[in-house]
N, C-alpha and C. Protein backbone atom coordinates (compact mmCIF):
# COMPACT_ATOMS: atom_id res chain seq x y z
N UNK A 1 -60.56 168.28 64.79
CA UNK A 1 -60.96 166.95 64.39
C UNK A 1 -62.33 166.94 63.73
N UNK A 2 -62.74 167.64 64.44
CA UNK A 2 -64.23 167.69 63.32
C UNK A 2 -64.30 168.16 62.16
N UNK A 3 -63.93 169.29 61.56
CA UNK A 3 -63.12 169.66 60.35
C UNK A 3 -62.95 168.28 59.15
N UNK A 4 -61.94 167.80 60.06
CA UNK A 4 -61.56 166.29 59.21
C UNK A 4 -62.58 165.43 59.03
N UNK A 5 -63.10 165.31 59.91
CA UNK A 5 -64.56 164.17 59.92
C UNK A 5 -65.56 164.45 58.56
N UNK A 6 -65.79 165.67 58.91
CA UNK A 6 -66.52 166.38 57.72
C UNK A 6 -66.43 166.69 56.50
N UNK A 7 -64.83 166.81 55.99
CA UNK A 7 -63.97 166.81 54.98
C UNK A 7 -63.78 165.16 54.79
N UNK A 8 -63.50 164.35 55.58
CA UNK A 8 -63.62 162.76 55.31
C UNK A 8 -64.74 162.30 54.59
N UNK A 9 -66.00 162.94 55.32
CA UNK A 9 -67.37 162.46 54.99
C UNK A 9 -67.66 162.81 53.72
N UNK A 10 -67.64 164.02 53.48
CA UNK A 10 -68.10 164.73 52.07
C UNK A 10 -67.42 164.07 50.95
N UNK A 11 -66.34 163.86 51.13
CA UNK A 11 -65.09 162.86 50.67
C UNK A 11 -65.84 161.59 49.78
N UNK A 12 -66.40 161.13 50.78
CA UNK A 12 -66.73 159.63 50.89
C UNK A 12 -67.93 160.01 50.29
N UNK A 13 -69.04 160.78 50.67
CA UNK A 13 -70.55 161.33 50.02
C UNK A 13 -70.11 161.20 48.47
N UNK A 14 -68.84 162.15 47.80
CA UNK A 14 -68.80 162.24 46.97
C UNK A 14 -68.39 161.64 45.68
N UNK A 15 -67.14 160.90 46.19
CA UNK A 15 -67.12 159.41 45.68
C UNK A 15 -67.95 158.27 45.71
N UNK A 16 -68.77 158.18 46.64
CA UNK A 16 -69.70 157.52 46.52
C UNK A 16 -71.27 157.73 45.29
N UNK A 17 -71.05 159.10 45.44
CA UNK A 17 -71.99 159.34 44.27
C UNK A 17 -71.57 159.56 42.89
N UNK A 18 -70.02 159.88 42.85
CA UNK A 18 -69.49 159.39 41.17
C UNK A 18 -69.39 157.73 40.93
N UNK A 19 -69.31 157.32 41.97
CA UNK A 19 -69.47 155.79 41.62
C UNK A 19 -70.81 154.98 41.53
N UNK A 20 -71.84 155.84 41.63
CA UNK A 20 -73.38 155.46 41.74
C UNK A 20 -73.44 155.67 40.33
N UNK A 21 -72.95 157.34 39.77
CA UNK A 21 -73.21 157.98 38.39
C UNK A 21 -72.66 156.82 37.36
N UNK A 22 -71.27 156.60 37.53
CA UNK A 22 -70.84 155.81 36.60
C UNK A 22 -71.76 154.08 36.08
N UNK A 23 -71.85 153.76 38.11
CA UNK A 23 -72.80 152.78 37.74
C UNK A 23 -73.49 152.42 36.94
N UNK A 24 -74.86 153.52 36.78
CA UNK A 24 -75.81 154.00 36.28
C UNK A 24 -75.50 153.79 34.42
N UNK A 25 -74.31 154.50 34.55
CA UNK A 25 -73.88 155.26 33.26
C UNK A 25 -73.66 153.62 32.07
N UNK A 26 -73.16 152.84 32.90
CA UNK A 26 -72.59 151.68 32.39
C UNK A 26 -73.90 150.96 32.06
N UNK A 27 -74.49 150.18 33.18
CA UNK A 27 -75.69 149.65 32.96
C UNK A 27 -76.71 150.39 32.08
N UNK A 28 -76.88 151.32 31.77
CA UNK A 28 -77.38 152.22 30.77
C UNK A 28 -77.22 151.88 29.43
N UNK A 29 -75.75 152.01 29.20
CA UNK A 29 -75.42 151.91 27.82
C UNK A 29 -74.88 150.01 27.87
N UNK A 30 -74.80 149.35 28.73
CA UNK A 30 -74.47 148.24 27.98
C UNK A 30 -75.96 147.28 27.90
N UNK A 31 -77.04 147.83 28.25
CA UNK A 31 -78.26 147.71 28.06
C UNK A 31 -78.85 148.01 26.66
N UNK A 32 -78.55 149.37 26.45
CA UNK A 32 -78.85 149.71 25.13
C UNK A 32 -77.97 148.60 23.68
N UNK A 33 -76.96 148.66 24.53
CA UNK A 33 -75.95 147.96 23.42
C UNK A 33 -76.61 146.49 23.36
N UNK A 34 -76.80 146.00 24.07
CA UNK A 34 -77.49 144.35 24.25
C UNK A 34 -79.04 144.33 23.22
N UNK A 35 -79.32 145.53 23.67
CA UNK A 35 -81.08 145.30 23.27
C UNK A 35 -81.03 145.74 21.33
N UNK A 36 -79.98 146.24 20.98
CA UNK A 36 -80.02 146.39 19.57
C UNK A 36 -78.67 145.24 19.07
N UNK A 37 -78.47 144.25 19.20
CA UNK A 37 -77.40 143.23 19.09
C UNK A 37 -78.15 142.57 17.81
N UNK A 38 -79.16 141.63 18.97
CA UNK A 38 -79.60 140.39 18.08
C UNK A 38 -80.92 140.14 17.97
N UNK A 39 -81.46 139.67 16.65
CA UNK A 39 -83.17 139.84 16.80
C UNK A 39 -83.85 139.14 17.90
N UNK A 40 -84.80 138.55 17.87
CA UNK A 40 -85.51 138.10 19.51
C UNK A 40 -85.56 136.96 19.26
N UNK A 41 -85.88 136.40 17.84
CA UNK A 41 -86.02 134.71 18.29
C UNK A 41 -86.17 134.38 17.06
N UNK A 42 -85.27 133.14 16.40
CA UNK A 42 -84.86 133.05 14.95
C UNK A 42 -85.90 131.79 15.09
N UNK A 43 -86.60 131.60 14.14
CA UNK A 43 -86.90 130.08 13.19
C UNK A 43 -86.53 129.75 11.65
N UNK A 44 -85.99 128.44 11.78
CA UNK A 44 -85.31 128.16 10.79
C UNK A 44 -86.71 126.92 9.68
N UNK A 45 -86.70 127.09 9.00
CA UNK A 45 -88.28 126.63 8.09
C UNK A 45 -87.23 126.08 7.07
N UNK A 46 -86.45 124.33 7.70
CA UNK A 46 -85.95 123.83 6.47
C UNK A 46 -86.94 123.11 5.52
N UNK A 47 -87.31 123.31 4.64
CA UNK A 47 -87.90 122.72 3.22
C UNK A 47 -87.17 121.72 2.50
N UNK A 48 -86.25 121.60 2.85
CA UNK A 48 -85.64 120.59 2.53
C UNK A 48 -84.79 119.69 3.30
N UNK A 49 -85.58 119.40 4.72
CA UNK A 49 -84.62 118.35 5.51
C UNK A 49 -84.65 117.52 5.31
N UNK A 50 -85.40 116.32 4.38
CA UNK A 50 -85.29 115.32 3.98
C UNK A 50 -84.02 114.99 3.33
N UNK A 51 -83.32 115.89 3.12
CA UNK A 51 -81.51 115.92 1.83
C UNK A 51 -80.53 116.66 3.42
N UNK A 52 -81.22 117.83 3.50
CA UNK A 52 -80.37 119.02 4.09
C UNK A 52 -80.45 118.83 5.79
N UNK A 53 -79.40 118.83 6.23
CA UNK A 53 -79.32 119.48 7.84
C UNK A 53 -78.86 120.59 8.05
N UNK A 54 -79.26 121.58 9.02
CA UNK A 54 -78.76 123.17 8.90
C UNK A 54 -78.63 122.54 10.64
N UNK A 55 -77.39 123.00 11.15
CA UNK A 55 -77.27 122.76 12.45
C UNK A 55 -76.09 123.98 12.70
N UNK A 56 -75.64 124.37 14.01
CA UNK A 56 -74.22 124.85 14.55
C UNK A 56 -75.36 126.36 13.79
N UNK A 57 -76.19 126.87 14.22
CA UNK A 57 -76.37 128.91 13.42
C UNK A 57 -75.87 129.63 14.49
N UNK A 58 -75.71 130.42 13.87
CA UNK A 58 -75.21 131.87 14.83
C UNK A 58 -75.08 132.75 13.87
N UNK A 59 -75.69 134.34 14.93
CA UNK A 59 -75.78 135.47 13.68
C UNK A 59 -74.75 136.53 14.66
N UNK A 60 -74.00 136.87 13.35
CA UNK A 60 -72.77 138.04 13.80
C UNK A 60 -73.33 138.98 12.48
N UNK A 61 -72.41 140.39 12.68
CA UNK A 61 -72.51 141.91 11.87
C UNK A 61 -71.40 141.73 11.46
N UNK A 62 -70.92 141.64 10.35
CA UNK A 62 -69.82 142.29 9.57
C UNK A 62 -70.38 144.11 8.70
N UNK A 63 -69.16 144.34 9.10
CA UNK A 63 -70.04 146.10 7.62
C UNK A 63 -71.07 146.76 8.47
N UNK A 64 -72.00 146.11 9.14
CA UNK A 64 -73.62 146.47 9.84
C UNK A 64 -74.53 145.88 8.92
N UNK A 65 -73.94 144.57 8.29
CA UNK A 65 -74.44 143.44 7.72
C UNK A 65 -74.75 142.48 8.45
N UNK A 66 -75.97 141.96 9.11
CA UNK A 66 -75.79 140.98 9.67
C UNK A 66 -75.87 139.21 8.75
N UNK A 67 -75.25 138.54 9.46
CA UNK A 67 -75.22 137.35 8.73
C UNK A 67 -75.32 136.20 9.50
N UNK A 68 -75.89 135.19 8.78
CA UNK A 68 -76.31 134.01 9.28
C UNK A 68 -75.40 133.15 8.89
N UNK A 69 -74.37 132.22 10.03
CA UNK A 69 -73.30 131.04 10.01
C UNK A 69 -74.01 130.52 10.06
N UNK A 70 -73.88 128.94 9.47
CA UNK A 70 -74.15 127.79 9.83
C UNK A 70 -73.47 126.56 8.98
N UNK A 71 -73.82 125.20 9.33
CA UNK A 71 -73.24 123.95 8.91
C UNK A 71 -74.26 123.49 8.47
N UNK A 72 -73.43 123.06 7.37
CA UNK A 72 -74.59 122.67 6.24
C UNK A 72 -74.53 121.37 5.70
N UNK A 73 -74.95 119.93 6.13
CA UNK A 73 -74.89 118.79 6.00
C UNK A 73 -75.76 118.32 4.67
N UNK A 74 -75.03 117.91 3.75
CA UNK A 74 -75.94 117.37 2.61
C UNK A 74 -75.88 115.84 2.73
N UNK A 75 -77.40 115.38 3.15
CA UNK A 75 -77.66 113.96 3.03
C UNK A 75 -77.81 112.93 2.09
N UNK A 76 -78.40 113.43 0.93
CA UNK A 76 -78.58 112.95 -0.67
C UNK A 76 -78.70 114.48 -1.42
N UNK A 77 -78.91 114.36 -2.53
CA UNK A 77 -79.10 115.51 -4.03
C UNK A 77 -80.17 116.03 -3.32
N UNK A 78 -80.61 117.22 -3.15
CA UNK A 78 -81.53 118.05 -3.20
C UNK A 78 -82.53 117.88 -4.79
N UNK A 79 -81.92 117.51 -5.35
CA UNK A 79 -82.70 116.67 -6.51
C UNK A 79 -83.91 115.64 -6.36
N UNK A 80 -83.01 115.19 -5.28
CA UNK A 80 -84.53 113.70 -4.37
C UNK A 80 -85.44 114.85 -3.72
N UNK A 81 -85.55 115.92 -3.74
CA UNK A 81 -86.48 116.74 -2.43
C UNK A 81 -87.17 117.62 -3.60
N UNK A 82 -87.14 117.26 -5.33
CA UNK A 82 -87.83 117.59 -5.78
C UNK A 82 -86.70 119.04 -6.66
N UNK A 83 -85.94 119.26 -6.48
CA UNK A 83 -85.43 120.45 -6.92
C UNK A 83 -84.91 120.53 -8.03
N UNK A 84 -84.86 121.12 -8.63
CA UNK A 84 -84.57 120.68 -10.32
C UNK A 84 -83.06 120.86 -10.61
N UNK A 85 -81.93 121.77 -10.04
CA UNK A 85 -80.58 121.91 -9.84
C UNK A 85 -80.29 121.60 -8.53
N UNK A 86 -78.55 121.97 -8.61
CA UNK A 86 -77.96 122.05 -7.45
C UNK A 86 -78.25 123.58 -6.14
N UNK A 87 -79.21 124.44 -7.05
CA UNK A 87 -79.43 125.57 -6.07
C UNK A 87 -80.90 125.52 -5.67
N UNK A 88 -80.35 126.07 -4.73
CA UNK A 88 -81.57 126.29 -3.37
C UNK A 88 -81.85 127.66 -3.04
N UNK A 89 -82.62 127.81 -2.45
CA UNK A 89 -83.42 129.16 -2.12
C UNK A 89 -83.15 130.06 -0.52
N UNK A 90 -82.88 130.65 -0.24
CA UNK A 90 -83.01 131.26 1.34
C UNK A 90 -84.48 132.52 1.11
N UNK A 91 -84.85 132.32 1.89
CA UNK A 91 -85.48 134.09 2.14
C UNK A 91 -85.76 133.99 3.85
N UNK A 92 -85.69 135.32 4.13
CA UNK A 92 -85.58 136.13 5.09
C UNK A 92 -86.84 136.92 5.51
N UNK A 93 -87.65 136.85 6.52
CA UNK A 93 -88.75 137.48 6.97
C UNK A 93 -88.44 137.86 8.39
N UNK A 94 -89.16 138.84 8.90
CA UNK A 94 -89.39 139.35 10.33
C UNK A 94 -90.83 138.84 10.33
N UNK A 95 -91.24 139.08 11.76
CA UNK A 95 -92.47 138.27 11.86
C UNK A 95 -92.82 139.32 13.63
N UNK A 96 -93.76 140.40 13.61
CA UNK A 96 -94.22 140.72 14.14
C UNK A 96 -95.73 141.04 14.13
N UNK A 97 -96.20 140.88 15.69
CA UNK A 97 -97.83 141.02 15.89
C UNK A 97 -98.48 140.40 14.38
N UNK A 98 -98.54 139.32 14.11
CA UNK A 98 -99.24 138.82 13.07
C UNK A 98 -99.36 138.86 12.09
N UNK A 99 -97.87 139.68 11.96
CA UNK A 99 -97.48 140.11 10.35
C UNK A 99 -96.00 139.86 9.46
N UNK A 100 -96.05 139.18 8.83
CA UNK A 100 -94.90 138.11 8.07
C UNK A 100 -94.42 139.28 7.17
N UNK A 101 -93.06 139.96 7.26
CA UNK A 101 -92.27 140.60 6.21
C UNK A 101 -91.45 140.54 5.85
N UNK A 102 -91.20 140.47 4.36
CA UNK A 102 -90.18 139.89 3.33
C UNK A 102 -89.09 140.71 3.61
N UNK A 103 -87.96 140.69 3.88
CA UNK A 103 -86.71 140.99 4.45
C UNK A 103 -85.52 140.89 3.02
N UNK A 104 -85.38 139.74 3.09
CA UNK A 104 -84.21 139.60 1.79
C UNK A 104 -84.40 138.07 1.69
N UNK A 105 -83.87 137.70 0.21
CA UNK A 105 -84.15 136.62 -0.64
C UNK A 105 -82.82 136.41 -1.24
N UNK A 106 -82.48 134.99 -1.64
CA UNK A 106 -81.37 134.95 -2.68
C UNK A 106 -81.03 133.23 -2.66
N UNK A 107 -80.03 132.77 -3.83
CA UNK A 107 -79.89 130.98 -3.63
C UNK A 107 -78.96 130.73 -3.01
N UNK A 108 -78.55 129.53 -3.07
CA UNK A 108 -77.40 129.32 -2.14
C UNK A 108 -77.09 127.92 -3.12
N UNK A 109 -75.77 127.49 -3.37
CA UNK A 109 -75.24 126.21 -3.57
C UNK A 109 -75.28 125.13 -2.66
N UNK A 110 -76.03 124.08 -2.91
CA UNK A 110 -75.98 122.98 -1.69
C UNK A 110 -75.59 122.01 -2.46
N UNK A 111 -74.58 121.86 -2.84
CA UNK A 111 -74.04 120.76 -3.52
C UNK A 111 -72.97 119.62 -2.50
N UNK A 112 -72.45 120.31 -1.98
CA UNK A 112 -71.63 119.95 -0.26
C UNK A 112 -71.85 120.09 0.75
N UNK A 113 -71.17 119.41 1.75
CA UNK A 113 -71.36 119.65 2.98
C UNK A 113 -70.47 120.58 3.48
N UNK A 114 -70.84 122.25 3.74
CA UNK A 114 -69.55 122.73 4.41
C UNK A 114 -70.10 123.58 5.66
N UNK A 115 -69.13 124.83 5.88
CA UNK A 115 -69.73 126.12 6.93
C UNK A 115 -70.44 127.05 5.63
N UNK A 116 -71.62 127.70 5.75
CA UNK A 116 -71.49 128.40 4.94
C UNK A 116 -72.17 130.13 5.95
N UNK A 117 -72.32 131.19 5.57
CA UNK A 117 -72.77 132.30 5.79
C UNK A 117 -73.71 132.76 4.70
N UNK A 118 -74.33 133.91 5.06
CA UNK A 118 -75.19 133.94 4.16
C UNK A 118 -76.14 135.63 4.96
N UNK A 119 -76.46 136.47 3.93
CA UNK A 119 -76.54 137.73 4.43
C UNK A 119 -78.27 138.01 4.94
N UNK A 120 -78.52 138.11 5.99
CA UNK A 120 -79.92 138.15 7.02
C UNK A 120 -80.59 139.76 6.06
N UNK A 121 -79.93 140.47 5.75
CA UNK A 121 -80.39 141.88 5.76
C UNK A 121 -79.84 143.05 4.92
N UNK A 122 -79.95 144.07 4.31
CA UNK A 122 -78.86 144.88 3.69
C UNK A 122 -78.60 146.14 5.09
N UNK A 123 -79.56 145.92 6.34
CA UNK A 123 -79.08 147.00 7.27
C UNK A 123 -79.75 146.20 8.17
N UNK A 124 -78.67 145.92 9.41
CA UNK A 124 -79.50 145.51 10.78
C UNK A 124 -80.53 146.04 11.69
N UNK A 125 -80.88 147.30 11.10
CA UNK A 125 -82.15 147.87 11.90
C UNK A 125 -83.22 147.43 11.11
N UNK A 126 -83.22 146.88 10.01
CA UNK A 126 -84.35 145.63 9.71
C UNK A 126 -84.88 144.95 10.67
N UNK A 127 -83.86 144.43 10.99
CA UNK A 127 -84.18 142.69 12.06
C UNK A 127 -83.77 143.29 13.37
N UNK A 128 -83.11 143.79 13.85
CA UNK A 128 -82.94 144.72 15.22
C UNK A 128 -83.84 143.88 15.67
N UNK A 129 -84.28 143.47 17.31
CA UNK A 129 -84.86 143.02 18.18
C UNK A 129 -86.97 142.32 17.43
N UNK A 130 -86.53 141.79 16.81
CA UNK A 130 -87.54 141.18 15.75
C UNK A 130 -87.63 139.26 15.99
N UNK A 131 -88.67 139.00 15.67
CA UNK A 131 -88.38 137.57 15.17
C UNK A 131 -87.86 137.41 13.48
N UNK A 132 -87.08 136.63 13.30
CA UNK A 132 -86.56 135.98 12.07
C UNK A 132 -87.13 135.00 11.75
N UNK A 133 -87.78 134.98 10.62
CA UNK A 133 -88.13 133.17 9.76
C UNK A 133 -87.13 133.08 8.31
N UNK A 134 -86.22 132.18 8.77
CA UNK A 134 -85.42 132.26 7.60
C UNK A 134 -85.96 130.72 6.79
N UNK A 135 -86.27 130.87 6.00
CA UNK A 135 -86.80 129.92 4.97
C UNK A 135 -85.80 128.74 3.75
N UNK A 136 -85.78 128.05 3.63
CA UNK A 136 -84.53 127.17 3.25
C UNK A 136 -85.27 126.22 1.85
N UNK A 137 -85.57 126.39 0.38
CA UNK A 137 -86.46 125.42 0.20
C UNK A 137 -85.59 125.27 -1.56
N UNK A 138 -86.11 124.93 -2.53
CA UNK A 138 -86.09 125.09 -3.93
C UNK A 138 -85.42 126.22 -4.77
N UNK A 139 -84.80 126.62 -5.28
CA UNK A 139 -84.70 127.59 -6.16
C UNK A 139 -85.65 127.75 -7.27
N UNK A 140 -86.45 128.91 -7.99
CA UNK A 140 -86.82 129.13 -9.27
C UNK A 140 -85.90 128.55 -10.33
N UNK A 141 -86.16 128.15 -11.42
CA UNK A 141 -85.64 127.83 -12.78
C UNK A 141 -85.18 129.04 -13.05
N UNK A 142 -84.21 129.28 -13.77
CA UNK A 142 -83.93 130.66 -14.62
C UNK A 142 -84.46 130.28 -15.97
C-alpha cells in the first residue's frame, strides 16, 4: 500500500505541475497577444463638428492593416465649416512622452451620412500600444 500512495502522489505532484506549466504558458502568451492588439488611448480632434459627427469608432486589423470604423453623421455641407469641396482631411499621429508623430494622412468624402473605415497605418507596429490623435479637418485644394 505504500507503493501506491507514493505512485498516487507523484501522480498527482506531476499533473499538478503540467497544469501549473500550461497555466503559466497560457497567461503568458494571451498577455503578450493583448498587449500588442490595440494602441493605448485614441483621441479623435474633430475640426469639423460644427457639420460632422464621428460617433460608434472601433479599430480592427485587416492584412496587419489596422483601421479605423466609424459613423459618420453629416449635419450641414462641410462647406459652412469653411471647406472649399466635398473632401475632408484625416491624419494620423502617435503621441508619446511629448512628442507628436505624423503616422499617415489622406481625404475622405463627407458628402453623406454613412459607416465609413479608413486606414490608421501602413503596419500596426506603428501604433502598437501608443496613443493615437486622429485629426478630422479641411482638405488642401488640388
Amino acid at each position: 500500500m505504500v507503493i501506491n500512495r507514493t505512485k498516487r502522489s507523484m501522480l498527482n505532484y506531476s499533473e499538478k505541475k503540467l497544469m501549473l506549466i500550461q497555466t503559466l504558458m497560457f497567461v503568458f502568451f494571451a498577455s503578450s497577444c493583448a498587449a500588442a492588439k490595440q494602441p493605448d488611448k485614441i483621441e479623435i480632434n474633430n475640426n469639423l463638428s460644427a457639420c460632422t459627427y464621428i460617433t460608434n469608432t472601433k479599430i480592427s486589423t485587416e492584412n496587419d492593416i489596422p483601421l479605423l470604423s466609424f459613423d459618420l453623421k453629416i449635419d450641414k455641407p462641410i462647406s459652412e465649416c469653411g471647406c472649399k469641396s466635398a473632401q475632408g482631411a484625416y491624419t494620423v499621429y502617435t503621441y508619446t512622452e511629448n512628442y507628436k508623430s505624423y503616422i499617415l494622412g489622406g481625404k475622405i468624402v463627407l458628402m453623406a451620412s454613412k459607416h465609413k473605415s479608413l486606414p490608421l497605418s501602413a503596419d500596426k507596429n506603428l501604433i502598437d500600444n501608443r496613443k493615437l490623435i486622429i485629426e478630422f479637418s479641411c482638405s488642401q485644394p488640388d
